[in-house]
C-alpha atoms as a PDB file:
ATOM      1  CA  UNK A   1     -29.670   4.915 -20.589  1.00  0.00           C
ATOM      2  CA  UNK A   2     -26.426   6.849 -19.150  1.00  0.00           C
ATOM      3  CA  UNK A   3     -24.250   7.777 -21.766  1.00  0.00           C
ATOM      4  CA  UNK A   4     -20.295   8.874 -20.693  1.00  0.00           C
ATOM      5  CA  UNK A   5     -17.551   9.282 -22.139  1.00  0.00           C
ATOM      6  CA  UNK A   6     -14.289   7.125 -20.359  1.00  0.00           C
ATOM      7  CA  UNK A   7     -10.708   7.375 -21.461  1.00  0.00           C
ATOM      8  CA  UNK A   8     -12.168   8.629 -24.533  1.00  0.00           C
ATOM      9  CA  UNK A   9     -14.644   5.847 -25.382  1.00  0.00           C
ATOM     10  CA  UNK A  10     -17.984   6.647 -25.533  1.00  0.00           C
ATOM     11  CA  UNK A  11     -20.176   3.959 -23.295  1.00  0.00           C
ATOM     12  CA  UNK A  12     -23.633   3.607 -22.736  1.00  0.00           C
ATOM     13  CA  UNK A  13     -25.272   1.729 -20.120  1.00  0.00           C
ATOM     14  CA  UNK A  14     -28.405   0.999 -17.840  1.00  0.00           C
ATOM     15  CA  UNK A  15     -26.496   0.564 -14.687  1.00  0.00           C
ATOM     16  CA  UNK A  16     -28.493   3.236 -12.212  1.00  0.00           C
ATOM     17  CA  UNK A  17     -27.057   2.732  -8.686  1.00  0.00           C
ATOM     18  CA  UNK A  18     -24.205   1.096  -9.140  1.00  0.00           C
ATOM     19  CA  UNK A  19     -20.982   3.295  -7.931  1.00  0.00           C
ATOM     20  CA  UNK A  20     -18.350   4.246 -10.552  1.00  0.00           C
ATOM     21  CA  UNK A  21     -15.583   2.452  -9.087  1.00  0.00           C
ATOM     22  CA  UNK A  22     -17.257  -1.121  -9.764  1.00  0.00           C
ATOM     23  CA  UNK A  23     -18.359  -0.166 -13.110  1.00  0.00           C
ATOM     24  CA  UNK A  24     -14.866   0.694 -14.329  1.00  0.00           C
ATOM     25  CA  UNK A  25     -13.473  -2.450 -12.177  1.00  0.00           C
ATOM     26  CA  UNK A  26     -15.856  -4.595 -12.857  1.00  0.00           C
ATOM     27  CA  UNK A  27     -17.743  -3.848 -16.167  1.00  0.00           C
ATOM     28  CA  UNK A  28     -14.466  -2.325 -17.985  1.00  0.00           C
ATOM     29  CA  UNK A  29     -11.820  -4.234 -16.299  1.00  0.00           C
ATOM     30  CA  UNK A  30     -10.147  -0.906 -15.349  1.00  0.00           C
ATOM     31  CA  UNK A  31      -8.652  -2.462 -12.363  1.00  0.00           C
ATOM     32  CA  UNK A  32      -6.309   0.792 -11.600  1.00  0.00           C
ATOM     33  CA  UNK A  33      -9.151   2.467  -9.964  1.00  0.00           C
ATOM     34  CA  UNK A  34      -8.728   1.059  -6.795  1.00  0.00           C
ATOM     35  CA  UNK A  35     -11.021   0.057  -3.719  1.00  0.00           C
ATOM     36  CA  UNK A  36      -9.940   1.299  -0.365  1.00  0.00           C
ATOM     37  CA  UNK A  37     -12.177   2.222   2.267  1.00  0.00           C
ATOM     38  CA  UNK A  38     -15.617   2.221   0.250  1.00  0.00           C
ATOM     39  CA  UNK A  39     -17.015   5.590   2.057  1.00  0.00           C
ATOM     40  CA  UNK A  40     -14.921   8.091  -0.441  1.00  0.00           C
ATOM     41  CA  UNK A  41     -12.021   8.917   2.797  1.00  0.00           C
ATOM     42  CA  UNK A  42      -8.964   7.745   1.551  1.00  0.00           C
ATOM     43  CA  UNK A  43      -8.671   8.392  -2.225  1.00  0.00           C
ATOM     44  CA  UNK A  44      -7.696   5.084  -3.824  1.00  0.00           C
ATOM     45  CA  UNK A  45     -10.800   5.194  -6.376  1.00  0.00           C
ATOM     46  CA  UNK A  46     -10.037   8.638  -7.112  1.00  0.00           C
ATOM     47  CA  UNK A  47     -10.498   9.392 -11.306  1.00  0.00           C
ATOM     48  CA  UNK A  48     -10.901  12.814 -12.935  1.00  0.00           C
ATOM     49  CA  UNK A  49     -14.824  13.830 -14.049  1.00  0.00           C
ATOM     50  CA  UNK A  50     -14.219  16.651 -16.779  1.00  0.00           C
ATOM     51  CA  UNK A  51     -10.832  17.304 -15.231  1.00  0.00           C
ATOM     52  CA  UNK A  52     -12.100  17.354 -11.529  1.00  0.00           C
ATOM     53  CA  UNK A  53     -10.829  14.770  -8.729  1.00  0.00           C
ATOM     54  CA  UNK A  54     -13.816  12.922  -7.402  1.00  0.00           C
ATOM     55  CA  UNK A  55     -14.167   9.997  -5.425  1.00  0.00           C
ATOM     56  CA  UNK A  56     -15.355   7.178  -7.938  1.00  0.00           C
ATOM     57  CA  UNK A  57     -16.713   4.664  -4.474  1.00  0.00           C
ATOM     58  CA  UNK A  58     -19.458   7.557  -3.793  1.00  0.00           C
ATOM     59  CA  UNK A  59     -20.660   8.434  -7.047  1.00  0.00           C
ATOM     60  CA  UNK A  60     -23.258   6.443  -9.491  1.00  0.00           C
ATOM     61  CA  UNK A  61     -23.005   5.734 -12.646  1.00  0.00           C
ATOM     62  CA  UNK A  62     -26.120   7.833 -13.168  1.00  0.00           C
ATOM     63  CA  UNK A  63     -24.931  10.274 -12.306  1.00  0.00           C
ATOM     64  CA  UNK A  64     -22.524  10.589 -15.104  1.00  0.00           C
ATOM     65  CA  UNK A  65     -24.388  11.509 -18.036  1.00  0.00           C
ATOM     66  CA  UNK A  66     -22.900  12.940 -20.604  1.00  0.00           C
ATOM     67  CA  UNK A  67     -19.834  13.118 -18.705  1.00  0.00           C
ATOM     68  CA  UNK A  68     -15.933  12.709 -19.584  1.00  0.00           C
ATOM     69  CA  UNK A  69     -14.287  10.453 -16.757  1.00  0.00           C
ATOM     70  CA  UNK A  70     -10.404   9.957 -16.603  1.00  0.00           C
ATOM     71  CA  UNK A  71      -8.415   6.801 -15.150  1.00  0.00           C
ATOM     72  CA  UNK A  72      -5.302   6.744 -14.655  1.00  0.00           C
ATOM     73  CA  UNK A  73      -5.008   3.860 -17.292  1.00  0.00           C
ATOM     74  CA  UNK A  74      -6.861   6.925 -19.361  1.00  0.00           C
ATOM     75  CA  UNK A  75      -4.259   9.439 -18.373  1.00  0.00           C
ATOM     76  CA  UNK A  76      -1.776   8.348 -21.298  1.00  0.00           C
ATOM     77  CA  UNK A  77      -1.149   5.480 -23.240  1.00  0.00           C
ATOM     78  CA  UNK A  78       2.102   4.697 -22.411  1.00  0.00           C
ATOM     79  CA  UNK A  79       2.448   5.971 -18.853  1.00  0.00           C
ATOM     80  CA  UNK A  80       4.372   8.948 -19.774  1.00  0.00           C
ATOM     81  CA  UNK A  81       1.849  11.978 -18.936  1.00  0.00           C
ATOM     82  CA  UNK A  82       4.643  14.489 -16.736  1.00  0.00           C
ATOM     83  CA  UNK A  83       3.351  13.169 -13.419  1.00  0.00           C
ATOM     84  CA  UNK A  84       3.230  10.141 -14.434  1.00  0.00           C
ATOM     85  CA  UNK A  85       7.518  10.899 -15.248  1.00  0.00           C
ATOM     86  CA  UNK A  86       7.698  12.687 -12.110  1.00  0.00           C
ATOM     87  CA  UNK A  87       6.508   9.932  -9.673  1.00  0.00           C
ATOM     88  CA  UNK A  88       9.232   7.510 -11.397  1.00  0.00           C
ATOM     89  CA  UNK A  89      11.884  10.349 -10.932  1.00  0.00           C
ATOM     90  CA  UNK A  90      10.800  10.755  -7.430  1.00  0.00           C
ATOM     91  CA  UNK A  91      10.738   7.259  -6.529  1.00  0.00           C
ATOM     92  CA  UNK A  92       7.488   8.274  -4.753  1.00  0.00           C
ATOM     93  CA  UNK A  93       5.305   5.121  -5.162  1.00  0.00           C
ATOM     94  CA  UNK A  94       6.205   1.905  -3.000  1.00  0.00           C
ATOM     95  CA  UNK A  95       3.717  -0.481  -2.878  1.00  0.00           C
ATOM     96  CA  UNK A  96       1.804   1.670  -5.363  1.00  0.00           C
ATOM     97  CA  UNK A  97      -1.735   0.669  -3.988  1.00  0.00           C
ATOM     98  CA  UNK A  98      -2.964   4.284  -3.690  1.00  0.00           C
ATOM     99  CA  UNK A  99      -1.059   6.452  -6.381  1.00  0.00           C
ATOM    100  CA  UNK A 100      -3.183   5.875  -9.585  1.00  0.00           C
ATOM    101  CA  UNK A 101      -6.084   8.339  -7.094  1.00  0.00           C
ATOM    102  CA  UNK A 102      -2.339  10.281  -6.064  1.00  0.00           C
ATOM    103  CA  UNK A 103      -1.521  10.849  -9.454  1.00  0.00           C
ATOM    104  CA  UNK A 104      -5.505  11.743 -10.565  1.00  0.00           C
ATOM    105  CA  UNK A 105      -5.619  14.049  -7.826  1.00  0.00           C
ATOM    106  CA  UNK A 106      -2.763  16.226  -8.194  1.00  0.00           C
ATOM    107  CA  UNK A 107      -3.393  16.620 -11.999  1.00  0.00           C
ATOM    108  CA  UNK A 108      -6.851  17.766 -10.809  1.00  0.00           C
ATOM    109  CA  UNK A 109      -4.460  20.437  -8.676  1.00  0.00           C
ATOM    110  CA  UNK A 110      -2.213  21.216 -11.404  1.00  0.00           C
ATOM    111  CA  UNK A 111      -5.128  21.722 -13.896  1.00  0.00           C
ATOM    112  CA  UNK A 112      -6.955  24.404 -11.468  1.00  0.00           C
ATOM    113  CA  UNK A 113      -3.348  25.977  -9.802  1.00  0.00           C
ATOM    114  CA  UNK A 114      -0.286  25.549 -12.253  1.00  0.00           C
ATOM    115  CA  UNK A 115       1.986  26.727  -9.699  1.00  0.00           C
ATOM    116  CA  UNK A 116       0.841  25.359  -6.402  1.00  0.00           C
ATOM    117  CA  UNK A 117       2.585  26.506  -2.949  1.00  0.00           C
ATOM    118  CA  UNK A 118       3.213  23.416  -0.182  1.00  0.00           C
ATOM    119  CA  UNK A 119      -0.426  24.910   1.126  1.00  0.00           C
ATOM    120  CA  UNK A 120      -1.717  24.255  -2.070  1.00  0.00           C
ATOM    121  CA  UNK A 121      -0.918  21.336  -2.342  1.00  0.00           C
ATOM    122  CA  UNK A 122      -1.082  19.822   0.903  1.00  0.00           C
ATOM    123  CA  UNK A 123      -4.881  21.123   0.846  1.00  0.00           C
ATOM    124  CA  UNK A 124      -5.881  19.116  -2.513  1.00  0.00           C
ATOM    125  CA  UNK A 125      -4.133  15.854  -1.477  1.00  0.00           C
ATOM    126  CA  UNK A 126      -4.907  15.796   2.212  1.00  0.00           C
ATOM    127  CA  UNK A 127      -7.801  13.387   1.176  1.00  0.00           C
ATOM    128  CA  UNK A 128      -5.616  10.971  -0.197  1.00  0.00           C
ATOM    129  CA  UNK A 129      -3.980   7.931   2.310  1.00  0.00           C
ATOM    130  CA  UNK A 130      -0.514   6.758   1.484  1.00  0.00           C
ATOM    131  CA  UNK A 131       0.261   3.723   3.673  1.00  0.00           C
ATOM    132  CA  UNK A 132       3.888   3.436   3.094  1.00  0.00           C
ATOM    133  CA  UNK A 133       3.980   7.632   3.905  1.00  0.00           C
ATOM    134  CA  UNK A 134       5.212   8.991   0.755  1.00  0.00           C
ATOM    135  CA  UNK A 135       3.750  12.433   1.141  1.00  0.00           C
ATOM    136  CA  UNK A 136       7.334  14.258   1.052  1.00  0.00           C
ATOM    137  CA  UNK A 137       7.712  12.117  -2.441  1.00  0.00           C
ATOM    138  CA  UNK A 138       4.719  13.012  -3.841  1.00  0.00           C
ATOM    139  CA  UNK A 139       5.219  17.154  -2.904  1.00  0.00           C
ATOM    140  CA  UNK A 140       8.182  17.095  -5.069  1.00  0.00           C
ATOM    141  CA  UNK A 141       6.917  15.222  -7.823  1.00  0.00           C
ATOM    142  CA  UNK A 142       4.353  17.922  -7.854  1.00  0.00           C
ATOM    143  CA  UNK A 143       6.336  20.504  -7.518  1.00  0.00           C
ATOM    144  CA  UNK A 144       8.559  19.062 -10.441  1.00  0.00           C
ATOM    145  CA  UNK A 145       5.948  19.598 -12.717  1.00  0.00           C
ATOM    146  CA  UNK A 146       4.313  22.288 -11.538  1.00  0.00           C
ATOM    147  CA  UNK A 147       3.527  25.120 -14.029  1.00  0.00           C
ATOM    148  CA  UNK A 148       4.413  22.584 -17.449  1.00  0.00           C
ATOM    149  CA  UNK A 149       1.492  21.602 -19.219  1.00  0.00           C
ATOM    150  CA  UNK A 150      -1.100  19.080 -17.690  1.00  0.00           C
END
């Protein structure tokens, strides 16, 4: 038995192999985790694992034991964490497939490096695809929030 702890509800289960991304999708209907390229490239299914950006396609459920993982439906209740803001200031998403992994990822950044430089950040989200080429979007939103609290 696996026992984690997502969006602050503990859950057991006996799933072994199965990756992350379909349990939340398809055991917990957390459908904001999103599929993209299955092989952990292009950041769609990221989620935070005790506050760390990891690729939910590559990782079992087994793995997770006594874990804390972090959607971005787990990120606030009412969408109003300060990234969460930021993005709707910034007009950064369009067709919004990939920002719920965005968003994860650079709250993973701003948790390790409250006051990233362009290097910074450019580094921690360079594994995370934006069709529609927000990047410049998604800089400032970052930067908007950089060294508030996380």
């Amino acid at each position: 038995m696996t026992t984690l702890t997502i969006d602050g509800r503990v859950v057991e289960t006996e799933e072994k192999d199965m990756p992350l991304l379909w349990f939340l999708r398809d055991k917990l209907q957390k459908t904001g985790t999103r599929f993209g390229c299955g092989k952990g490239l292009c950041g769609a299914c990221t989620v935070l694992v005790d506050n760390h950006a990891v690729r939910s396609c590559q990782l079992p459920v087994l793995a997770l034991d006594g874990k804390k993982v972090t959607t971005i439906e787990g990120l606030s209740e009412n969408g109003d964490h300060p990234l969460q803001k930021a993005w709707q200031e910034k007009n950064v998403p369009q067709c919004g497939y990939c920002q719920g992994g965005q968003i994860l990822s650079a709250v993973s950044l701003l948790n390790s490096h409250p006051n990233p430089s362009d290097e910074d950040i450019d580094d921690a989200m360079v594994g995370n695809i934006c069709r529609c080429g927000t990047y410049g979007r998604i800089r400032e939103a970052i930067k908007s929030v950089q060294g508030g609290s996380q």
